[in-house]
PDB file of N, CA and C in Angstrom:
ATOM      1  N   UNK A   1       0.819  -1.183   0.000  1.00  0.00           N
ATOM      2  CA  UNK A   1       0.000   0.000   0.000  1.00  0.00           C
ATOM      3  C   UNK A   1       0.872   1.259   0.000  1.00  0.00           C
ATOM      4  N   UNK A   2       1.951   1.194   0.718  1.00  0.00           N
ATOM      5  CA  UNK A   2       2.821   2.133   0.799  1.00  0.00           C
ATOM      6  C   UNK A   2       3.639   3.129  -0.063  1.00  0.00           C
ATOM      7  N   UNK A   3       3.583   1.628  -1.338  1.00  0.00           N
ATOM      8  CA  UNK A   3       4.494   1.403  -2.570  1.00  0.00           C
ATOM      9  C   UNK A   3       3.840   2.397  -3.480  1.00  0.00           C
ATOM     10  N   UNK A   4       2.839   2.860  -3.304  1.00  0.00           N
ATOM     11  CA  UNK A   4       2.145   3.717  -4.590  1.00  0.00           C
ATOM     12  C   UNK A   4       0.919   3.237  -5.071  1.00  0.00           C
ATOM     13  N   UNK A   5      -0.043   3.100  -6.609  1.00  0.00           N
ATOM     14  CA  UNK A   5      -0.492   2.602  -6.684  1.00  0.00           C
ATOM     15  C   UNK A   5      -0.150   2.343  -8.319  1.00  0.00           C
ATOM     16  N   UNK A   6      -0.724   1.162  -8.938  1.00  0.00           N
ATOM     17  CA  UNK A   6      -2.080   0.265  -8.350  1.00  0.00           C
ATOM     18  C   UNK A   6      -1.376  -0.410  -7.259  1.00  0.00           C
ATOM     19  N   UNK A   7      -1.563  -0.858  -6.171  1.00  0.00           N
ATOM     20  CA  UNK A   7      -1.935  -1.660  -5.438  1.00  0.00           C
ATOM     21  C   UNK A   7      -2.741  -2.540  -4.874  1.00  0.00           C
ATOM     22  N   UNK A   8      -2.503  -3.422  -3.802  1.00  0.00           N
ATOM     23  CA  UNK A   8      -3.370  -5.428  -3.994  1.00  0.00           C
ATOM     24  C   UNK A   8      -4.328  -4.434  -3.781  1.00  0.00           C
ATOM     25  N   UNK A   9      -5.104  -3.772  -2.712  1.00  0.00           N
ATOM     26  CA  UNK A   9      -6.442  -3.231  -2.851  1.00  0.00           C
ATOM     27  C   UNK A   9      -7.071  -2.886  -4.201  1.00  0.00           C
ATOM     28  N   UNK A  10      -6.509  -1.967  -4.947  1.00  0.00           N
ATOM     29  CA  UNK A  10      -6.990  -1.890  -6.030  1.00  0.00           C
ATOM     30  C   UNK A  10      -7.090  -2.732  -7.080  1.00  0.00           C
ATOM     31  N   UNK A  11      -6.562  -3.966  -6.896  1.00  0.00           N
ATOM     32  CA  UNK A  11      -6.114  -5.211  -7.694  1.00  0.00           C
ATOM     33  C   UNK A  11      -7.942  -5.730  -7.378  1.00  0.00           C
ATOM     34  N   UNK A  12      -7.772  -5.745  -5.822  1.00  0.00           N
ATOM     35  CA  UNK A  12      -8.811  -6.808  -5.447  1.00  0.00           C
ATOM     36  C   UNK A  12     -10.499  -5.760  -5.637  1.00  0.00           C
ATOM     37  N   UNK A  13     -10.365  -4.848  -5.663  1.00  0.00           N
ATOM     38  CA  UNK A  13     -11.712  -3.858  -5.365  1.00  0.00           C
ATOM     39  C   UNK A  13     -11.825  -4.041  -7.378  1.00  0.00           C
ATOM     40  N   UNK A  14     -10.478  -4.476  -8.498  1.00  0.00           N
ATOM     41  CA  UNK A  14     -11.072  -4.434  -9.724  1.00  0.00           C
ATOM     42  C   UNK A  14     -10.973  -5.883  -9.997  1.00  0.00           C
ATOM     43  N   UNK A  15     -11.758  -6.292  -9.000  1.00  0.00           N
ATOM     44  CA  UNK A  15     -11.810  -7.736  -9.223  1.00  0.00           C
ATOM     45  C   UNK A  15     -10.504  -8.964 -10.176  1.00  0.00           C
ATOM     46  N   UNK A  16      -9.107  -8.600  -9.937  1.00  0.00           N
ATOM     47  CA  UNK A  16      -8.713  -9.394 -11.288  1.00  0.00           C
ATOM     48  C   UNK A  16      -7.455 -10.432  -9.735  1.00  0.00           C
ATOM     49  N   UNK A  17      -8.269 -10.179  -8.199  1.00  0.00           N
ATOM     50  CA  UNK A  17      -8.031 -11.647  -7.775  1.00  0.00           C
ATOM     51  C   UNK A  17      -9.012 -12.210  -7.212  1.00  0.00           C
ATOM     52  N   UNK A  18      -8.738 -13.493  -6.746  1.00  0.00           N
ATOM     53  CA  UNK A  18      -9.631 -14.709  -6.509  1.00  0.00           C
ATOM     54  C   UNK A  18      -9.168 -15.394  -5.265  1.00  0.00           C
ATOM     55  N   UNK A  19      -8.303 -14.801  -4.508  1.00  0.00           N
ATOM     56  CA  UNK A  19      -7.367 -15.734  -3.748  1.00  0.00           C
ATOM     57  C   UNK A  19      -6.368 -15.014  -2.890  1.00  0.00           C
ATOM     58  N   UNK A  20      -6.294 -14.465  -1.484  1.00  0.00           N
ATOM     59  CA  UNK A  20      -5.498 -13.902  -1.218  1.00  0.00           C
ATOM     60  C   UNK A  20      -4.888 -14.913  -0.108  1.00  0.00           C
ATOM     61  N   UNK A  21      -3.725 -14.855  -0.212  1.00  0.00           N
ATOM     62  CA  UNK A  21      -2.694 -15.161   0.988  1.00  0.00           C
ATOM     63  C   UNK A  21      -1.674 -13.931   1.485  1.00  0.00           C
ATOM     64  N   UNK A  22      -2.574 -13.731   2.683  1.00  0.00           N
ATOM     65  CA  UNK A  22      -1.395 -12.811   3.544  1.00  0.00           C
ATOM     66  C   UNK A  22      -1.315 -12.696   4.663  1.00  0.00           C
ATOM     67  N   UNK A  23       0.791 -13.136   4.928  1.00  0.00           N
ATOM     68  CA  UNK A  23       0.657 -13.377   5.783  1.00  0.00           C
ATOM     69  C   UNK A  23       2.113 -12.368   6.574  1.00  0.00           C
ATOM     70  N   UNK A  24       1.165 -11.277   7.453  1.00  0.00           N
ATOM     71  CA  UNK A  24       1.623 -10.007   8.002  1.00  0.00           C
ATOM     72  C   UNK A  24       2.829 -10.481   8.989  1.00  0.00           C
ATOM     73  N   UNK A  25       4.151  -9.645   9.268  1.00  0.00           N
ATOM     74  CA  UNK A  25       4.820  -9.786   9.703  1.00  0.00           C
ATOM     75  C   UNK A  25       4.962  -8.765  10.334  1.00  0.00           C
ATOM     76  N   UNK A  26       5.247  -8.299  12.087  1.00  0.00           N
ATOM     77  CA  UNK A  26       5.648  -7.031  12.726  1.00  0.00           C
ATOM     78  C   UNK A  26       4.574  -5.569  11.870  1.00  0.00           C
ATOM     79  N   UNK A  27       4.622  -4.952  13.053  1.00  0.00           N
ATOM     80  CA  UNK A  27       3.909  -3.860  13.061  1.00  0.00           C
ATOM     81  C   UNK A  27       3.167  -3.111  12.297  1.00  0.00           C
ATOM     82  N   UNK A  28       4.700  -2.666  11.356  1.00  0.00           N
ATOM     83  CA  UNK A  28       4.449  -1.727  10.218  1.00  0.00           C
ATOM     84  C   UNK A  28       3.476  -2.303   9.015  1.00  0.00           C
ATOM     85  N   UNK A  29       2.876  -3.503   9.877  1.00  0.00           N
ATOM     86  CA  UNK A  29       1.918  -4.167   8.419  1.00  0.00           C
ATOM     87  C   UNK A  29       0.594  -3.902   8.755  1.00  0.00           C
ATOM     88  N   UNK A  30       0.520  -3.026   9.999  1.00  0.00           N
ATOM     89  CA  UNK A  30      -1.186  -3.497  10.632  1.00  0.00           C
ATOM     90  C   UNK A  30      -2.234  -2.368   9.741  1.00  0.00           C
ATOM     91  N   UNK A  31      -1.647  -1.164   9.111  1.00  0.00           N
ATOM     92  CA  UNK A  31      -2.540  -0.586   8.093  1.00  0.00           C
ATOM     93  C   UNK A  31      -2.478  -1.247   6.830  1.00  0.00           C
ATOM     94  N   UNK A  32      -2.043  -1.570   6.281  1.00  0.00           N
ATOM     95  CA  UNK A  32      -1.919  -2.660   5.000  1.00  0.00           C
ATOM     96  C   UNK A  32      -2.810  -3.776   5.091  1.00  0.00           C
ATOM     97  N   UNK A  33      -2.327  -4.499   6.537  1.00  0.00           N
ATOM     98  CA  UNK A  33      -3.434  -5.620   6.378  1.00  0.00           C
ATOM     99  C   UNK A  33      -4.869  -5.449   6.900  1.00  0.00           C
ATOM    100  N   UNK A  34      -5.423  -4.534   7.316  1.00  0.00           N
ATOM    101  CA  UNK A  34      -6.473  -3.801   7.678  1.00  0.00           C
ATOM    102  C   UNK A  34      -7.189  -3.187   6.575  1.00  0.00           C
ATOM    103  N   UNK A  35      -6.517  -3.085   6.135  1.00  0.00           N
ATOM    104  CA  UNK A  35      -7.005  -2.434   3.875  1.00  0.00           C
ATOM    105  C   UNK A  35      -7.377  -3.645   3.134  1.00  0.00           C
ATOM    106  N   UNK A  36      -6.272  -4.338   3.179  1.00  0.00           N
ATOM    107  CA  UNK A  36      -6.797  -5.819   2.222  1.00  0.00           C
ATOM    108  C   UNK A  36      -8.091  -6.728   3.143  1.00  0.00           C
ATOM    109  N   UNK A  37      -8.144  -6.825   3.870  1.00  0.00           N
ATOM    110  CA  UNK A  37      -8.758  -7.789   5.183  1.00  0.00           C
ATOM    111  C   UNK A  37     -10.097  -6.608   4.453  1.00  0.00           C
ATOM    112  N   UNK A  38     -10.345  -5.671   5.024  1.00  0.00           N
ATOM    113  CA  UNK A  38     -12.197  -4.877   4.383  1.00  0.00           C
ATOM    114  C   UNK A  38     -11.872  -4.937   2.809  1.00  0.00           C
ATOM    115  N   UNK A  39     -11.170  -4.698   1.864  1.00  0.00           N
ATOM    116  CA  UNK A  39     -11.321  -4.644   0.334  1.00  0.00           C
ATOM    117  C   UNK A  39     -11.871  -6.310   0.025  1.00  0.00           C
ATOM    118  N   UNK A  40     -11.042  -7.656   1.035  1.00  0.00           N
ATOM    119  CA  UNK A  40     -11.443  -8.808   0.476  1.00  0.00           C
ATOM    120  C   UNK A  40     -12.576  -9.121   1.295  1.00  0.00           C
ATOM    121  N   UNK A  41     -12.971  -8.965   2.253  1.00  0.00           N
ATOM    122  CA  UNK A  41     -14.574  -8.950   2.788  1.00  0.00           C
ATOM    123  C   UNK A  41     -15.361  -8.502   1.838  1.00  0.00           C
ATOM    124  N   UNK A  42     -15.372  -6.959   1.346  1.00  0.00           N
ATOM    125  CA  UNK A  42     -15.933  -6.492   0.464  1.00  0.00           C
ATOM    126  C   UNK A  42     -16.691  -7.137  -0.586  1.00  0.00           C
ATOM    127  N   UNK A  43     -15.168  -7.414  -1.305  1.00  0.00           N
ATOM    128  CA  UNK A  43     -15.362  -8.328  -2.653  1.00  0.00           C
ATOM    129  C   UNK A  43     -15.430  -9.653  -2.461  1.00  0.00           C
ATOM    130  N   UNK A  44     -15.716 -10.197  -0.894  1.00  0.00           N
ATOM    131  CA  UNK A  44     -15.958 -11.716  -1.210  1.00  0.00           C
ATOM    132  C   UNK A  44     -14.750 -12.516  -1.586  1.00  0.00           C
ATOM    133  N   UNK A  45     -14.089 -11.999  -1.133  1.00  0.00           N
ATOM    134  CA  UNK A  45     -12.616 -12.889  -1.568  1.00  0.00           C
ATOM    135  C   UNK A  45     -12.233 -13.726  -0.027  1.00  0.00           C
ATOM    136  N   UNK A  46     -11.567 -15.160  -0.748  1.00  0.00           N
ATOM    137  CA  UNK A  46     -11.469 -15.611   0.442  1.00  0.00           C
ATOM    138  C   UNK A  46      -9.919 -15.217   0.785  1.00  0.00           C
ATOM    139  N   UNK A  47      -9.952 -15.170   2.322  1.00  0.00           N
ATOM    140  CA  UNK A  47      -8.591 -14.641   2.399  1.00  0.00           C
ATOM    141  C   UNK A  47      -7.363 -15.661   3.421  1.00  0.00           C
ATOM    142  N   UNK A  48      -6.385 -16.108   3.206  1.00  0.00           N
ATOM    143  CA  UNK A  48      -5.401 -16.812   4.310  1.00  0.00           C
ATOM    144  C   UNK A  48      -4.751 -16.589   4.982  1.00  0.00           C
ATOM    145  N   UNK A  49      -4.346 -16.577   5.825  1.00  0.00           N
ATOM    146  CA  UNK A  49      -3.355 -15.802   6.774  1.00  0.00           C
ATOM    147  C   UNK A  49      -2.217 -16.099   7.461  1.00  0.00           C
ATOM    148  N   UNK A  50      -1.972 -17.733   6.966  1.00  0.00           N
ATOM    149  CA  UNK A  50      -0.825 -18.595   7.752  1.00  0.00           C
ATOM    150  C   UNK A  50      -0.292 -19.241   6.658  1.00  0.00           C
ATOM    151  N   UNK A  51       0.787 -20.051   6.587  1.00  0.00           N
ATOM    152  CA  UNK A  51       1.377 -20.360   6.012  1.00  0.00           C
ATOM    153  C   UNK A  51       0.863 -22.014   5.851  1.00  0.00           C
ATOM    154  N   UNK A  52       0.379 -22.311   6.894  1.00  0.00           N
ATOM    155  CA  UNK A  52      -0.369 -23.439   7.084  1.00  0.00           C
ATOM    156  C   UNK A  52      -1.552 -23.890   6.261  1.00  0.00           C
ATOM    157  N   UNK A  53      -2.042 -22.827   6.561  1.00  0.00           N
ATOM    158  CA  UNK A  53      -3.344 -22.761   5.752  1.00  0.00           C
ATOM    159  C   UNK A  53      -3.169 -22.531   4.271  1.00  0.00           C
ATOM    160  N   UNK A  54      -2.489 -22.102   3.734  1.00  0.00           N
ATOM    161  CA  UNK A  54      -1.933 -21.913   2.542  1.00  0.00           C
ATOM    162  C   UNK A  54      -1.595 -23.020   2.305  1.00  0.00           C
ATOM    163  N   UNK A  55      -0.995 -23.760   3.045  1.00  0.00           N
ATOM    164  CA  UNK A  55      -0.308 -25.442   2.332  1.00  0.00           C
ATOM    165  C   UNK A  55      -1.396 -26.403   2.107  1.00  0.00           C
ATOM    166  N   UNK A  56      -2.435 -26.244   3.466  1.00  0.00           N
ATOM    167  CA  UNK A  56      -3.843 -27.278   2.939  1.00  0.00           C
ATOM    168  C   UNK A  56      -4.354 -26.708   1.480  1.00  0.00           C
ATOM    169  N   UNK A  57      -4.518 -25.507   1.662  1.00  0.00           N
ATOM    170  CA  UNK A  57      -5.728 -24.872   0.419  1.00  0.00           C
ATOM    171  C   UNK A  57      -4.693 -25.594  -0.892  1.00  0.00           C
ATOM    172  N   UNK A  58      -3.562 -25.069  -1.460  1.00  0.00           N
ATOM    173  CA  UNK A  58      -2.506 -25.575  -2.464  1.00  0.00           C
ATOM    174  C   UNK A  58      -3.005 -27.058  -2.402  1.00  0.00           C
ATOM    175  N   UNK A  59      -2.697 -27.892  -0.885  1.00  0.00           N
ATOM    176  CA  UNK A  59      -3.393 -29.808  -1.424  1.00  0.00           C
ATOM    177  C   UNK A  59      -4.590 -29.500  -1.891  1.00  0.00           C
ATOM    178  N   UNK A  60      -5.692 -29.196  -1.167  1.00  0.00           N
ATOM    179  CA  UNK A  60      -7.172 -29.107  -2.054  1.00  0.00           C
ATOM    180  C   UNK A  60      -7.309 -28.640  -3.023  1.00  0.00           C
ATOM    181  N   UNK A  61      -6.703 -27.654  -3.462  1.00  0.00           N
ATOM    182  CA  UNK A  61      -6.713 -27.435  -4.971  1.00  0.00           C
ATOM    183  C   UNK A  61      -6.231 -28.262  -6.161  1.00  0.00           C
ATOM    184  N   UNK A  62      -4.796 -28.602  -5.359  1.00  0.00           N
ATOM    185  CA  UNK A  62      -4.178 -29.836  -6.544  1.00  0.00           C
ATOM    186  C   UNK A  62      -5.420 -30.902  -6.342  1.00  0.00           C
ATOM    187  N   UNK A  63      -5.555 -31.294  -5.556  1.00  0.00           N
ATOM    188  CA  UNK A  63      -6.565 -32.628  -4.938  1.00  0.00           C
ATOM    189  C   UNK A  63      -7.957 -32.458  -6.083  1.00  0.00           C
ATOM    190  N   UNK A  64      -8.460 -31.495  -5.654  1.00  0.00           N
ATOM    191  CA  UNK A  64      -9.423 -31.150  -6.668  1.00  0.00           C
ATOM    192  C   UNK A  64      -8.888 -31.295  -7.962  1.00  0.00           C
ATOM    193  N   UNK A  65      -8.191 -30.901  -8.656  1.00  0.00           N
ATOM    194  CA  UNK A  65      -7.537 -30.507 -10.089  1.00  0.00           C
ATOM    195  C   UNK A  65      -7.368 -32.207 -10.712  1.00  0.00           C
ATOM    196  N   UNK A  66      -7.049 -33.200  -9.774  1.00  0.00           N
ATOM    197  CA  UNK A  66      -6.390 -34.081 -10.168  1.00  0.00           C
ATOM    198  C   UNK A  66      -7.886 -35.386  -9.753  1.00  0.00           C
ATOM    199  N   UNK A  67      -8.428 -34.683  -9.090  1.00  0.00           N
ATOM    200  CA  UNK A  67     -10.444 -35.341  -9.062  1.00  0.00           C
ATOM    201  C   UNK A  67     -10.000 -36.359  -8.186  1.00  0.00           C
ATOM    202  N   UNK A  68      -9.364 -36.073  -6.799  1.00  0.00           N
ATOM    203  CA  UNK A  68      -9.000 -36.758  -5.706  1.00  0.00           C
ATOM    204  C   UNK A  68      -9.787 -36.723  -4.457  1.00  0.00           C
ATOM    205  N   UNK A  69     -10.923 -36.173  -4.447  1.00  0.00           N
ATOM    206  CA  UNK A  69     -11.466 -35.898  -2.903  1.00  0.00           C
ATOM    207  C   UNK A  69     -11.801 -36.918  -2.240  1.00  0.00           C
ATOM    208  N   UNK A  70     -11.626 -36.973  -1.183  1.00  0.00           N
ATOM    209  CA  UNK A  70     -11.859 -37.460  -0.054  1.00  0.00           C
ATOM    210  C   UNK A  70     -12.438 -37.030   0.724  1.00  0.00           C
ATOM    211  N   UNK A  71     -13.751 -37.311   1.483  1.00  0.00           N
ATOM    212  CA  UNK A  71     -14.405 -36.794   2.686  1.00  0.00           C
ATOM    213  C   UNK A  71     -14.171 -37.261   3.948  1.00  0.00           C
ATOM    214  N   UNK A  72     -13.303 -36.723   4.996  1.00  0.00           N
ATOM    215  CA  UNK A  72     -13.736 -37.912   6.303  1.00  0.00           C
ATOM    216  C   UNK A  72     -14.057 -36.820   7.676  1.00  0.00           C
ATOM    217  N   UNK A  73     -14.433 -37.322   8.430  1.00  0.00           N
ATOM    218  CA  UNK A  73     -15.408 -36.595   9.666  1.00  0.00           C
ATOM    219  C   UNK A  73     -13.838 -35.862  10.433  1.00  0.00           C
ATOM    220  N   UNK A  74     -14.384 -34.753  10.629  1.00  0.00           N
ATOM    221  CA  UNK A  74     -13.374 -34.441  11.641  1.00  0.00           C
ATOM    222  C   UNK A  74     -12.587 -35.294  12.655  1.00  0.00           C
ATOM    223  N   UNK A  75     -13.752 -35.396  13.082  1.00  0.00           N
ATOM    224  CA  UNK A  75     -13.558 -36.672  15.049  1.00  0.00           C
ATOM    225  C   UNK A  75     -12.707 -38.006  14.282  1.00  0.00           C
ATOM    226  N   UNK A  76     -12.592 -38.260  12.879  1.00  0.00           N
ATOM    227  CA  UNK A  76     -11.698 -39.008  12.109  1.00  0.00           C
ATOM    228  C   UNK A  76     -10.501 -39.032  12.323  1.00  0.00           C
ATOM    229  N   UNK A  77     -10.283 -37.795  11.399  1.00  0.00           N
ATOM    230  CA  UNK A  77      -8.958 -37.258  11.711  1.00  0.00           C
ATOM    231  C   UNK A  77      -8.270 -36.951  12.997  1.00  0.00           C
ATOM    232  N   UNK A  78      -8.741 -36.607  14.024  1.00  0.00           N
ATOM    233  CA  UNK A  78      -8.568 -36.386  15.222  1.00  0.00           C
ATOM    234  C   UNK A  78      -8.388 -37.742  16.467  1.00  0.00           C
ATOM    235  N   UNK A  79      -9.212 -38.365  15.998  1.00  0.00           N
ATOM    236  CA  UNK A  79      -9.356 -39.999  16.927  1.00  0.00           C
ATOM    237  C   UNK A  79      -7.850 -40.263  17.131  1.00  0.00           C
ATOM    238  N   UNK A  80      -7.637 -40.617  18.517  1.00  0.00           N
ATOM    239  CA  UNK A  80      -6.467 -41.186  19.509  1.00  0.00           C
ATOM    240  C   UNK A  80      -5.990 -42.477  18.990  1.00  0.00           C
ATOM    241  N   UNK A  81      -5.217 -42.956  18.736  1.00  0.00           N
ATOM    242  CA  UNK A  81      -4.818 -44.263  18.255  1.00  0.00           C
ATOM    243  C   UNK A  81      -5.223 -45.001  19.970  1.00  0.00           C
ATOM    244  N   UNK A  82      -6.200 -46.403  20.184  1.00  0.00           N
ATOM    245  CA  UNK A  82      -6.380 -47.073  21.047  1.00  0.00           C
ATOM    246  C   UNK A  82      -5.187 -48.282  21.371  1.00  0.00           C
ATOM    247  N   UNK A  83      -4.452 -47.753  22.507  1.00  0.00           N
ATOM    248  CA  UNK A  83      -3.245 -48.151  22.695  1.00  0.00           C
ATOM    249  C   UNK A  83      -3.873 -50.175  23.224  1.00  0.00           C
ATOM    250  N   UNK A  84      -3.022 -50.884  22.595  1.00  0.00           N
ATOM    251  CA  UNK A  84      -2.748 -52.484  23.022  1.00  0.00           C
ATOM    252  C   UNK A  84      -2.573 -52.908  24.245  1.00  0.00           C
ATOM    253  N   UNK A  85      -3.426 -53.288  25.324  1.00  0.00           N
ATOM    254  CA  UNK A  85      -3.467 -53.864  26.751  1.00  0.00           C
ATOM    255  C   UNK A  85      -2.274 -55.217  26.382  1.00  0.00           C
TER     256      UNK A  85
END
């Protein structure tokens, strides 16, 4: 935002993204990411914020792309392995 413009706000308010990942580092980012965070509310954009989350969305997308889905229940994924008496 700082940089001049166009900038991601104006990127995202002329609709030409679909996809934001950002992920703010120290201080000097909290007006920047406070701009993109209401421009992608705005426009309905979904937005990421970890690096983590960025790595699932990238599998589901390839996953999708490649017609791989899988559904399983949360409490699935999560279940304790039942240790051997």
């Amino acid at each position: 935002m700082k940089e001049g413009r166009p900038n991601v706000v104006d990127l995202i308010k002329g609709e030409r993204i679909q996809l934001i990942i950002n992920t703010p580092h120290g201080q000097d980012t909290f007006f920047d990411e406070k701009a993109i965070r209401r421009a992608a509310v705005t426009q309905r954009i979904p937005t990421i914020t970890t690096i983590a989350a960025a790595r699932a969305a990238a599998e589901g997308i390839a996953a999708t792309q490649r017609r791989q889905i899988t559904v399983n229940a949360l409490q699935e994924l999560r279940r304790e392995p039942v240790a051997a008496h």
